[in-house]
PDB file of N, CA and C in Angstrom:
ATOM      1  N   UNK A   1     -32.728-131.876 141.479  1.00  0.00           N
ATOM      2  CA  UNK A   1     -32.577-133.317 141.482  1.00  0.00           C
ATOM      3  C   UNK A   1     -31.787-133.720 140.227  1.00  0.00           C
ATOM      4  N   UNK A   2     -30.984-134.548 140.890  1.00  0.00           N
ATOM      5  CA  UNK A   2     -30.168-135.162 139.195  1.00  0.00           C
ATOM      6  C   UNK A   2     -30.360-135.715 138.696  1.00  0.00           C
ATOM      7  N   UNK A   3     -30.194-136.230 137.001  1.00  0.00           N
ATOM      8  CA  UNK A   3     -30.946-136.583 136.050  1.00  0.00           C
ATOM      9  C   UNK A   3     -30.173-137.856 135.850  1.00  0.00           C
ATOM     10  N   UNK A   4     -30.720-138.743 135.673  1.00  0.00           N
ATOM     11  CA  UNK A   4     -29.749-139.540 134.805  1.00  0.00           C
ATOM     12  C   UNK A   4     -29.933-139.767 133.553  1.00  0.00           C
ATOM     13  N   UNK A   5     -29.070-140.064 132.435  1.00  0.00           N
ATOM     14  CA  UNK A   5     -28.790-140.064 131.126  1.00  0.00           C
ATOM     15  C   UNK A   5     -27.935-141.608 130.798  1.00  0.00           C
ATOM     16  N   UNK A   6     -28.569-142.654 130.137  1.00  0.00           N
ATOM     17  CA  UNK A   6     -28.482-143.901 129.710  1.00  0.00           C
ATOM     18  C   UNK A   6     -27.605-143.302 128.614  1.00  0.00           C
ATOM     19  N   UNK A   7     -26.360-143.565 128.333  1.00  0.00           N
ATOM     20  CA  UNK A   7     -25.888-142.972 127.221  1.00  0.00           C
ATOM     21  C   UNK A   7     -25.919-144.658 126.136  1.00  0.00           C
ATOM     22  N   UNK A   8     -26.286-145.238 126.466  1.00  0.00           N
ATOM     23  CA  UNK A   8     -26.330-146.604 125.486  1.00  0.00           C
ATOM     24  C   UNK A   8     -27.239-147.623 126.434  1.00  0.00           C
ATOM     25  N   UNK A   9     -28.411-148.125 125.518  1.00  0.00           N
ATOM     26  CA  UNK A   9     -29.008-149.042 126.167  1.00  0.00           C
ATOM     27  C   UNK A   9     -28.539-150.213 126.110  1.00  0.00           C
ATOM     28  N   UNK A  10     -29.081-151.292 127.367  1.00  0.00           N
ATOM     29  CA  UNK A  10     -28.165-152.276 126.937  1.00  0.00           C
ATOM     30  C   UNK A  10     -28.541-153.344 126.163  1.00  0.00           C
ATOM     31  N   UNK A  11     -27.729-154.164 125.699  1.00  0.00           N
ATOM     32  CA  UNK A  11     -27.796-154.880 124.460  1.00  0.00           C
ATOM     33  C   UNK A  11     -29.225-155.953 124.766  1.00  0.00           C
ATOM     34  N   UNK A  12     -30.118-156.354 123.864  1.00  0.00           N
ATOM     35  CA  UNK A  12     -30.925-157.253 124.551  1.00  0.00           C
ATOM     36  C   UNK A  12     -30.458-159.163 124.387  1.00  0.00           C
ATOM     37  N   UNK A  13     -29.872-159.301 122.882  1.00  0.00           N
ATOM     38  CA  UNK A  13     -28.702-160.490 122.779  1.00  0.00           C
ATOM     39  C   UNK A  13     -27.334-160.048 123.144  1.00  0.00           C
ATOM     40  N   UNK A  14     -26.661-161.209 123.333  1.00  0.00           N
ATOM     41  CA  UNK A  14     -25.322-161.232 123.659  1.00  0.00           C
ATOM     42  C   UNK A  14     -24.557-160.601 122.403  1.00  0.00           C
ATOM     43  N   UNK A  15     -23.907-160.067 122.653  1.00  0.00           N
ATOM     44  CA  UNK A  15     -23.098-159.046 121.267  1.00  0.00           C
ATOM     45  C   UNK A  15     -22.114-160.244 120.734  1.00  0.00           C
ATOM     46  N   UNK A  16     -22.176-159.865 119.615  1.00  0.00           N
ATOM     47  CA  UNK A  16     -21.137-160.811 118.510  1.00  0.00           C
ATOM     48  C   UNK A  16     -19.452-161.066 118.942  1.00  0.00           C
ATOM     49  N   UNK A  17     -19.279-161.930 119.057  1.00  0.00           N
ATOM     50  CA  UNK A  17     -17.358-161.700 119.436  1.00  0.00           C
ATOM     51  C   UNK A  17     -16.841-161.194 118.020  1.00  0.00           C
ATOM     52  N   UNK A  18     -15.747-160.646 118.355  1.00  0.00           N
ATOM     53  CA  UNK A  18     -15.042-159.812 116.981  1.00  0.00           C
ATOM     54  C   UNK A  18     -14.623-161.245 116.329  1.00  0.00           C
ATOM     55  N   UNK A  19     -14.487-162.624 116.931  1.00  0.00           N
ATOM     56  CA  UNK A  19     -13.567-163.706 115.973  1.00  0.00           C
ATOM     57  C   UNK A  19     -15.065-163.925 115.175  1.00  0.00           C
ATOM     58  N   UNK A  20     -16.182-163.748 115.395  1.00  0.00           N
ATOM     59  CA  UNK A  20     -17.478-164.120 114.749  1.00  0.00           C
ATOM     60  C   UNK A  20     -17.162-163.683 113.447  1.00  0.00           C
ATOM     61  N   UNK A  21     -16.947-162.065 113.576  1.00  0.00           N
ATOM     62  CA  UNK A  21     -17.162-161.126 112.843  1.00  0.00           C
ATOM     63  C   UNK A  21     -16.080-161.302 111.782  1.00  0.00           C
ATOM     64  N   UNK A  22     -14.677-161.266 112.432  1.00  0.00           N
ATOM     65  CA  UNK A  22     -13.729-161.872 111.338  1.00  0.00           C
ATOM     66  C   UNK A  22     -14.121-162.957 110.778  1.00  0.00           C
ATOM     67  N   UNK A  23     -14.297-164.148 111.214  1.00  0.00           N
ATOM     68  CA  UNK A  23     -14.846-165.355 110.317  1.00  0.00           C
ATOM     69  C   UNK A  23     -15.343-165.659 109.440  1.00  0.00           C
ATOM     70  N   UNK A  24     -16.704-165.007 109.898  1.00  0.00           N
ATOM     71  CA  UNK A  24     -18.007-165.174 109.009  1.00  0.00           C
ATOM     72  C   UNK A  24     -18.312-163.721 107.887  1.00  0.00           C
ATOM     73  N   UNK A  25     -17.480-162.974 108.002  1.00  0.00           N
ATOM     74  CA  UNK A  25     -17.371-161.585 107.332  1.00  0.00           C
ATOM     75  C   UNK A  25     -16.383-161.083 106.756  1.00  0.00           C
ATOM     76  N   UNK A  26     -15.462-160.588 107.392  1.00  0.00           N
ATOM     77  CA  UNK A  26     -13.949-160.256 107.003  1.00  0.00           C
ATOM     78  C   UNK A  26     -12.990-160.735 106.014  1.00  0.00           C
ATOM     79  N   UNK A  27     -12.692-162.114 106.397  1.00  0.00           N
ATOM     80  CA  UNK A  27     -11.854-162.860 105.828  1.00  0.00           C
ATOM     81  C   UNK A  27     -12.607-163.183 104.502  1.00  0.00           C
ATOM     82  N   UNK A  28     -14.041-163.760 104.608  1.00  0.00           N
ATOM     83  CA  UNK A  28     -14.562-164.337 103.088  1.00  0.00           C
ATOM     84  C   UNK A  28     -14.495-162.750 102.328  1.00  0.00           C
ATOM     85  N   UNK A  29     -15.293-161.463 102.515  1.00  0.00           N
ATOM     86  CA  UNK A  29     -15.255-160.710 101.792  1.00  0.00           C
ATOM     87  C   UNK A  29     -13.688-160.380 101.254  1.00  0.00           C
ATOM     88  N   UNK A  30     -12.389-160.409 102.164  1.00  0.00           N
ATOM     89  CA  UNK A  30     -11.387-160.320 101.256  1.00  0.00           C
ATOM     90  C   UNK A  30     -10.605-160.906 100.824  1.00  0.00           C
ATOM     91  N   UNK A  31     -11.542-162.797 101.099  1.00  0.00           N
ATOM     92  CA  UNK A  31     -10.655-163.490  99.909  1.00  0.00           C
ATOM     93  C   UNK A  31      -9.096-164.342 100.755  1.00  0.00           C
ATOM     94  N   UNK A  32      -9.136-164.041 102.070  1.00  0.00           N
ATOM     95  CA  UNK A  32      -7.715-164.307 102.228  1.00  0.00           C
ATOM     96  C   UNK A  32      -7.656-165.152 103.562  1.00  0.00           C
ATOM     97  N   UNK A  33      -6.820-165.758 103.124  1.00  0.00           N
ATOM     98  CA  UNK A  33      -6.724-167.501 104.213  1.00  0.00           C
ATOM     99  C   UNK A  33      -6.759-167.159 105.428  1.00  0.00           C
ATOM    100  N   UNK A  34      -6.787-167.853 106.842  1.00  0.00           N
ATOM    101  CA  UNK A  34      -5.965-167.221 107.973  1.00  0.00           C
ATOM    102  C   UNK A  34      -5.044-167.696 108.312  1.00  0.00           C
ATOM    103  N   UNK A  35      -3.924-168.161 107.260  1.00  0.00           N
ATOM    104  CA  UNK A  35      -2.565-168.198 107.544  1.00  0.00           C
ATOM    105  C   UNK A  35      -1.892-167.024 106.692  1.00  0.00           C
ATOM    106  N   UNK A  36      -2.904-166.313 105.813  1.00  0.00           N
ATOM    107  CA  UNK A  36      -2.114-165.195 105.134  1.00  0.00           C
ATOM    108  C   UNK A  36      -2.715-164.383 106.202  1.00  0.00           C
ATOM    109  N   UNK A  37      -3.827-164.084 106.524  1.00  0.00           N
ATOM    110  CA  UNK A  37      -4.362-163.163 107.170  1.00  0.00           C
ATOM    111  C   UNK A  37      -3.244-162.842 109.083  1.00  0.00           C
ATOM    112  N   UNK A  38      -2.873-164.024 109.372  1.00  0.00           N
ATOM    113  CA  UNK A  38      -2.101-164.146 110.508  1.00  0.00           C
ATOM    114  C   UNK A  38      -0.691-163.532 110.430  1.00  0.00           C
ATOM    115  N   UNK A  39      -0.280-163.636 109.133  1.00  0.00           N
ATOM    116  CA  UNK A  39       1.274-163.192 108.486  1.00  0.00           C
ATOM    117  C   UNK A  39       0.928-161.892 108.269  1.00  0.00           C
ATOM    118  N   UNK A  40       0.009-161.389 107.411  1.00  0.00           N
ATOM    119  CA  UNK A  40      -0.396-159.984 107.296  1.00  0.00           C
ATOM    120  C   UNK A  40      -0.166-159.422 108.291  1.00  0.00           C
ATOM    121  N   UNK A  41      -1.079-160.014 109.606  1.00  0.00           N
ATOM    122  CA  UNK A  41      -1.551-159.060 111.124  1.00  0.00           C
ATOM    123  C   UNK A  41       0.186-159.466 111.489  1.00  0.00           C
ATOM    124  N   UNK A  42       0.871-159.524 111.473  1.00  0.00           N
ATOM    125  CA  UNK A  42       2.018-160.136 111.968  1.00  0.00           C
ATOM    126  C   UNK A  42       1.619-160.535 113.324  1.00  0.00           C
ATOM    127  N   UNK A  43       1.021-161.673 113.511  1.00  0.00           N
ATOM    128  CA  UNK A  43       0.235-162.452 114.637  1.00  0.00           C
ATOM    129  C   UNK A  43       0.455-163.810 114.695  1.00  0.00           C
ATOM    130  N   UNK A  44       0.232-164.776 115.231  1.00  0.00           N
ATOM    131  CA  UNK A  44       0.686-166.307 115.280  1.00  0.00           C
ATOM    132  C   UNK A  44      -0.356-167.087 114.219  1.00  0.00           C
ATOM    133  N   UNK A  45      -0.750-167.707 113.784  1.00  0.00           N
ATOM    134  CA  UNK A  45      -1.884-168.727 113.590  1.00  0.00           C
ATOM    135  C   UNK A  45      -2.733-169.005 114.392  1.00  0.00           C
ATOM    136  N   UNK A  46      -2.318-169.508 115.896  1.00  0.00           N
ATOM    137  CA  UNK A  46      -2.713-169.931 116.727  1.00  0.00           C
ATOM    138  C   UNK A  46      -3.331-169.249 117.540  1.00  0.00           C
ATOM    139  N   UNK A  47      -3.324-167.520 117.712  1.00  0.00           N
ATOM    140  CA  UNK A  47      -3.964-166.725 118.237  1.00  0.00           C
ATOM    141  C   UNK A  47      -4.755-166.105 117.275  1.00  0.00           C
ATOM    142  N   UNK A  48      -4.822-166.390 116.141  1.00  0.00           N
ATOM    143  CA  UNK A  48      -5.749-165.925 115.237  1.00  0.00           C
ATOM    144  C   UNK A  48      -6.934-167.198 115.034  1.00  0.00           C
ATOM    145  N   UNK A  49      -6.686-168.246 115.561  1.00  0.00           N
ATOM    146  CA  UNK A  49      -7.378-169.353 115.299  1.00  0.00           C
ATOM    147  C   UNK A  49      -8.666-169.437 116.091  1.00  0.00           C
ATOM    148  N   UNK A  50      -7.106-169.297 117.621  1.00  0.00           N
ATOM    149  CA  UNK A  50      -8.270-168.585 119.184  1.00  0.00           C
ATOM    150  C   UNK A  50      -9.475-167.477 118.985  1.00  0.00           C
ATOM    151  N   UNK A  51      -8.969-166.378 117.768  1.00  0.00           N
ATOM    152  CA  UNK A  51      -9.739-165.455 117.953  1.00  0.00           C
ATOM    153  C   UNK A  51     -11.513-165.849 117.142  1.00  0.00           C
ATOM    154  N   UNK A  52     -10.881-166.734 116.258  1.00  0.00           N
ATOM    155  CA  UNK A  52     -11.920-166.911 114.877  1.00  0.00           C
ATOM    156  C   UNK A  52     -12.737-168.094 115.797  1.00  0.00           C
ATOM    157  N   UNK A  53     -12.411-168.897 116.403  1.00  0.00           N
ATOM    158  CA  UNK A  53     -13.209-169.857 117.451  1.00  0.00           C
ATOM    159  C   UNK A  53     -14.219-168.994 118.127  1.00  0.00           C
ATOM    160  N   UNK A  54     -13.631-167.949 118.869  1.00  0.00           N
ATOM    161  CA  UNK A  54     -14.285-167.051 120.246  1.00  0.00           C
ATOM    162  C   UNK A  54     -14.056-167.808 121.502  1.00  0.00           C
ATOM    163  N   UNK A  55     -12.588-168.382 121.391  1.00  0.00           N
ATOM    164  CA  UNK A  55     -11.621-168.869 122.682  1.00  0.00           C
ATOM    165  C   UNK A  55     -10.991-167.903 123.368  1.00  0.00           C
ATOM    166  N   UNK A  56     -10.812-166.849 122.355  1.00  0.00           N
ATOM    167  CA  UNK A  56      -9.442-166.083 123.077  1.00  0.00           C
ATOM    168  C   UNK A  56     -10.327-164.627 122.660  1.00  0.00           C
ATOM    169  N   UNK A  57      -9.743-163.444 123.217  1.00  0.00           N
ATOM    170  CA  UNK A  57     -10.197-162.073 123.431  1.00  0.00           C
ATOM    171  C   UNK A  57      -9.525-161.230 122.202  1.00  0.00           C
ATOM    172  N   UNK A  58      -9.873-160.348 121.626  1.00  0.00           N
ATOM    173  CA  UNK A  58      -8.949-159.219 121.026  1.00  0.00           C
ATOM    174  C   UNK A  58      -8.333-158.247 121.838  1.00  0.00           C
ATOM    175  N   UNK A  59      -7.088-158.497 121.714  1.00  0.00           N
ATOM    176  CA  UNK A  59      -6.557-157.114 123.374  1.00  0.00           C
ATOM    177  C   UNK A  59      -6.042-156.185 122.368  1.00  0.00           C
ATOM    178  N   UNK A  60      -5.530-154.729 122.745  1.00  0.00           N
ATOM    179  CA  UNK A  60      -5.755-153.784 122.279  1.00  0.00           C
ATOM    180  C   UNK A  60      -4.744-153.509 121.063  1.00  0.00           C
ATOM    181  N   UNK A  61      -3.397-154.998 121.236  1.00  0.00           N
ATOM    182  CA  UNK A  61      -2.756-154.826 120.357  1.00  0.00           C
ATOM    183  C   UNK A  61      -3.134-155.347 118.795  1.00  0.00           C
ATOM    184  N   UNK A  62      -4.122-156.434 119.073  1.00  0.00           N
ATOM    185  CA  UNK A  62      -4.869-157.107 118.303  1.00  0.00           C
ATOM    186  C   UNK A  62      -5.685-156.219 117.221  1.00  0.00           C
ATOM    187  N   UNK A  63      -6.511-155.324 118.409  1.00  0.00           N
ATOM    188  CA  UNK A  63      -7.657-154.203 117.680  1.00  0.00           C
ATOM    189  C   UNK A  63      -6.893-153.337 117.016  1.00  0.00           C
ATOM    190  N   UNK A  64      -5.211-152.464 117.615  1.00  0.00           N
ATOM    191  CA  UNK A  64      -4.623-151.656 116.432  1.00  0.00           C
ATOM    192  C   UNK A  64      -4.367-152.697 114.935  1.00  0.00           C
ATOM    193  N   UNK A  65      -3.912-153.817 114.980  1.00  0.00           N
ATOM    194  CA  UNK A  65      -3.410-154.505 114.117  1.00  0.00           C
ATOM    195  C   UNK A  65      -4.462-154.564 113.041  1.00  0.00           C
ATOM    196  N   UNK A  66      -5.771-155.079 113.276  1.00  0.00           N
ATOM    197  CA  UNK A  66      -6.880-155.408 112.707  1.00  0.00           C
ATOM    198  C   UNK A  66      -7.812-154.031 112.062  1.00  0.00           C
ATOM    199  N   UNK A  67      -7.427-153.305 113.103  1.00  0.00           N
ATOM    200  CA  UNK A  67      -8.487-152.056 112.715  1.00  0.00           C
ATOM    201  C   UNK A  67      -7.597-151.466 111.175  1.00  0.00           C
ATOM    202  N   UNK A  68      -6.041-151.352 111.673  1.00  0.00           N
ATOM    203  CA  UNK A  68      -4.962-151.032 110.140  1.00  0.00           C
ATOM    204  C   UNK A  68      -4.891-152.159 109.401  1.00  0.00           C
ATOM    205  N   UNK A  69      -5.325-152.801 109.333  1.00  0.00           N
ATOM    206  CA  UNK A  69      -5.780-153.799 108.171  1.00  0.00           C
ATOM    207  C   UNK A  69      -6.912-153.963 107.770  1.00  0.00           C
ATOM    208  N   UNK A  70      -7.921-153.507 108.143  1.00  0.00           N
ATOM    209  CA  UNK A  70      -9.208-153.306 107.650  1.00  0.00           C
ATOM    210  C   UNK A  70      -9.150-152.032 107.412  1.00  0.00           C
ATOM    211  N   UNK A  71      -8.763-151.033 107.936  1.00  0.00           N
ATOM    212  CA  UNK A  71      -8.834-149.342 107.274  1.00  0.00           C
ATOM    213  C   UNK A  71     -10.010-148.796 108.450  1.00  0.00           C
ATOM    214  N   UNK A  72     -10.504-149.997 109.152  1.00  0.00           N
ATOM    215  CA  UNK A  72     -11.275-149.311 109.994  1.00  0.00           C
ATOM    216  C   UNK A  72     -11.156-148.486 111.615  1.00  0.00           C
ATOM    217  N   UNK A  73      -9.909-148.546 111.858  1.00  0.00           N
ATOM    218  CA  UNK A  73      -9.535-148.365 113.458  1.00  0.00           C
ATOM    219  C   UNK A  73      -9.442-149.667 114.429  1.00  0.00           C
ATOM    220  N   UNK A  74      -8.703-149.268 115.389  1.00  0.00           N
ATOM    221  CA  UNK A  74      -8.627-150.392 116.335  1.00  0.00           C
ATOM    222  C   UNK A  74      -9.829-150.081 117.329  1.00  0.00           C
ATOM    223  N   UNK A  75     -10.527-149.025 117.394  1.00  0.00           N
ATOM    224  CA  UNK A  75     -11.690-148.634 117.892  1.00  0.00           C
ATOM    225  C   UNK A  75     -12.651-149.501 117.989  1.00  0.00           C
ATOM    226  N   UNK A  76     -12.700-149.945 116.462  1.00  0.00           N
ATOM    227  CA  UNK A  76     -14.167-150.264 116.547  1.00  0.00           C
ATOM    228  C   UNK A  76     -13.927-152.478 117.360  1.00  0.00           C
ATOM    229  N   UNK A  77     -12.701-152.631 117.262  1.00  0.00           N
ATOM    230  CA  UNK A  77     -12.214-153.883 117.403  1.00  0.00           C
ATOM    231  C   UNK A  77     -12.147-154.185 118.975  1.00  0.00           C
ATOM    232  N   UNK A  78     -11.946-153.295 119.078  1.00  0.00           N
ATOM    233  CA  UNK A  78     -11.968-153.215 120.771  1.00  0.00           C
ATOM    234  C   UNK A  78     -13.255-152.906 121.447  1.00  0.00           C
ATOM    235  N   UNK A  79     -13.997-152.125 120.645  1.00  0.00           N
ATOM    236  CA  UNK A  79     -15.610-151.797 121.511  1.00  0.00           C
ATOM    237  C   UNK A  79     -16.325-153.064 120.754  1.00  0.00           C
ATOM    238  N   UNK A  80     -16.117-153.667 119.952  1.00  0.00           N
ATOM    239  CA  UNK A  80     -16.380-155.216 119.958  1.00  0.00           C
ATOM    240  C   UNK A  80     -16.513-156.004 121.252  1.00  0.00           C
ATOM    241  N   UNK A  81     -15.016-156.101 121.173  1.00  0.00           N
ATOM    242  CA  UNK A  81     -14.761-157.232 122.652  1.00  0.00           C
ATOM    243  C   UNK A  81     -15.365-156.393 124.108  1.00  0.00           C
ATOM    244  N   UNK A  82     -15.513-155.111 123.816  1.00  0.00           N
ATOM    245  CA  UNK A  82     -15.478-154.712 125.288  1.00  0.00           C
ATOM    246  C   UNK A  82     -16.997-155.004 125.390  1.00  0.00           C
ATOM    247  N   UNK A  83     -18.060-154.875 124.379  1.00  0.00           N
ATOM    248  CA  UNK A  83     -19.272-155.301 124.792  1.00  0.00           C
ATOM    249  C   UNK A  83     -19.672-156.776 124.917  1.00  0.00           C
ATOM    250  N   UNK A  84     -18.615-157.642 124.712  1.00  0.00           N
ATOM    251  CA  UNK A  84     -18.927-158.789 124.684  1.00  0.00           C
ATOM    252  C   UNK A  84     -18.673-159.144 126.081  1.00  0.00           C
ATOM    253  N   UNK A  85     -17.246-158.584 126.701  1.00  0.00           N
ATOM    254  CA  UNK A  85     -16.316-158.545 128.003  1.00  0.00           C
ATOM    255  C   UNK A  85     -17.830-158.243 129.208  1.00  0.00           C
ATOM    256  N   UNK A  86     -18.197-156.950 128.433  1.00  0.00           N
ATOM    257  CA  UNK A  86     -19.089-156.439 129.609  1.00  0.00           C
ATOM    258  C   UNK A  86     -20.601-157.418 129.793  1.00  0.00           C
ATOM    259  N   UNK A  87     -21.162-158.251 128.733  1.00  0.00           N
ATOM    260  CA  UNK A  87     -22.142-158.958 128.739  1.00  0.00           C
ATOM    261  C   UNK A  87     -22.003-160.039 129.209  1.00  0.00           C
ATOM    262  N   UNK A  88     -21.128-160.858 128.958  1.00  0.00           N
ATOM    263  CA  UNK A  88     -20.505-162.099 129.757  1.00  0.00           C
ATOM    264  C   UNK A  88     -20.204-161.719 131.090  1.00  0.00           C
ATOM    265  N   UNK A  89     -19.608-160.560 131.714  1.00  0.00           N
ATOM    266  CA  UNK A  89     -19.516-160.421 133.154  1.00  0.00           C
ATOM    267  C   UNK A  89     -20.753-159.412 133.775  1.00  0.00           C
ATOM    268  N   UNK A  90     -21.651-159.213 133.179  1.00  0.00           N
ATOM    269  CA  UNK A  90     -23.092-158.720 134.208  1.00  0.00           C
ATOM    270  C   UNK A  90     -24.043-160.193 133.658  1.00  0.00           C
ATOM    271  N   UNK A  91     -23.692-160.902 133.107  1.00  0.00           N
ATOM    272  CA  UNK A  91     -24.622-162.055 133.444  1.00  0.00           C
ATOM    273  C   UNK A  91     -23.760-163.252 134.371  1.00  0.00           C
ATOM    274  N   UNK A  92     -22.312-163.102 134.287  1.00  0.00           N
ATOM    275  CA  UNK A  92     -22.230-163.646 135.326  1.00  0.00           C
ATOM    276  C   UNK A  92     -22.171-163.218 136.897  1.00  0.00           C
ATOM    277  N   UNK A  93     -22.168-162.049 136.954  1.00  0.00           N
ATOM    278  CA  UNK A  93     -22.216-161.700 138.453  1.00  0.00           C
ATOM    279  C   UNK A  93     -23.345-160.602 138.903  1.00  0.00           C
ATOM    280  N   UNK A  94     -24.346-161.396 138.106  1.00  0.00           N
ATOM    281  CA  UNK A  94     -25.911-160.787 137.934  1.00  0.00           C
ATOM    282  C   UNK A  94     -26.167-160.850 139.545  1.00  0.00           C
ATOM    283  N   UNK A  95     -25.992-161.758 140.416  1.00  0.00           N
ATOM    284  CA  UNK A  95     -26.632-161.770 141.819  1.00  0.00           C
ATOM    285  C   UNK A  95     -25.161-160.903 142.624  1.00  0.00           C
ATOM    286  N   UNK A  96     -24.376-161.020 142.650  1.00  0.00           N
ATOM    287  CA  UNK A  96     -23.275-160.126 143.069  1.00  0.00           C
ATOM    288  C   UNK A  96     -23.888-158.415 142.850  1.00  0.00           C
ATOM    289  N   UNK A  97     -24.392-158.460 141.674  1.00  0.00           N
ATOM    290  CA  UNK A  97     -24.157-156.713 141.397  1.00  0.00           C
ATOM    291  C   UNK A  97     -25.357-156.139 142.108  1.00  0.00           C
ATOM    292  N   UNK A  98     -26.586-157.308 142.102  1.00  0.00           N
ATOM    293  CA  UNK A  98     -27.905-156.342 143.023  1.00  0.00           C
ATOM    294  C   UNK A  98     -27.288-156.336 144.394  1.00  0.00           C
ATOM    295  N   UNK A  99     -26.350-156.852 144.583  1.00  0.00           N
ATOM    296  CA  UNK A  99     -26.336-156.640 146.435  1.00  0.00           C
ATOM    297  C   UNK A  99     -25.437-155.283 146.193  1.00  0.00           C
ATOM    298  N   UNK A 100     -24.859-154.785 145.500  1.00  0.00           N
ATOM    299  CA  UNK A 100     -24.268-153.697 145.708  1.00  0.00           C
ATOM    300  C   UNK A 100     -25.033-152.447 145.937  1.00  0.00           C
ATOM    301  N   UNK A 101     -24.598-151.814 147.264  1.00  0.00           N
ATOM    302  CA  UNK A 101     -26.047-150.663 147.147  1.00  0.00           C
ATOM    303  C   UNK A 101     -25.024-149.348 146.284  1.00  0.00           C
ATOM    304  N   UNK A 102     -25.715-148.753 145.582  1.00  0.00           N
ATOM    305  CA  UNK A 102     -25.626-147.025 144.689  1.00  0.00           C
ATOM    306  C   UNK A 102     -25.288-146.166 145.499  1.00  0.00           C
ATOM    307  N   UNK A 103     -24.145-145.487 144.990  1.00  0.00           N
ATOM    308  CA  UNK A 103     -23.829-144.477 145.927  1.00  0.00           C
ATOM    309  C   UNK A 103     -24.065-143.132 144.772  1.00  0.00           C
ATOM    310  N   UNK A 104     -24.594-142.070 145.606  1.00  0.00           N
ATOM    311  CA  UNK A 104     -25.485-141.146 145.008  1.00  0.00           C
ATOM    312  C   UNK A 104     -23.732-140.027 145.633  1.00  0.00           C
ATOM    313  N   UNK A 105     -23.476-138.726 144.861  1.00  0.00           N
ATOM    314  CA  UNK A 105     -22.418-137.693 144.976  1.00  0.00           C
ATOM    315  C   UNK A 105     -23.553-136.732 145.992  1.00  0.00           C
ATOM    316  N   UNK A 106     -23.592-136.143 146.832  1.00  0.00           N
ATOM    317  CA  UNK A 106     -23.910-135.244 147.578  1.00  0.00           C
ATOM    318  C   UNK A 106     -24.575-133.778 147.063  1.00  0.00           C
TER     319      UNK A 106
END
């Protein structure tokens, strides 16, 4: 019989958007505006504004940009948004997903 293996449980709050994280973290620890911070990322204002709201998404060009300006990877910028992506869409199509029946491999 096959096993299954939860490789990550799921979150029990809604996960932080990465513009949270820049906002309230990032930017104050290094001191720097987000019109320098937008010129740095070579990015608009206006999509950096989107991001620091939690209007707009980090897409993957965003997460390389950010991750090489923090020293941390675009990795971790992107599994940001993707747990936020994935929590916002299983609570919205929470009654959609139980009607789906499991298909088991043979």
């Amino acid at each position: 019989m096959p096993r299954n293996y939860d490789v990550r449980a799921k979150p029990k709050m809604m996960p932080p958007h990465p513009g949270a994280i820049l906002r309230d973290d990032v930017l104050p620890a290094l001191g720097v505006s987000v019109t320098a911070a937008a010129k740095e990322l070579g990015i608009s204002r206006q999509l950096l504004h989107g991001i620091l709201a939690e209007r707009l998404p980090i897409s993957a060009d965003t997460a390389l940009r950010l991750g090489r300006w923090c020293g941390n990877g675009g990795d971790l910028w992107l599994a940001l948004q993707r747990d936020r992506d994935l929590w916002d869409a299983e609570k919205r199509l929470a009654r959609k997903l139980v009607a789906i029946p499991r298909r088991r491999a043979a």
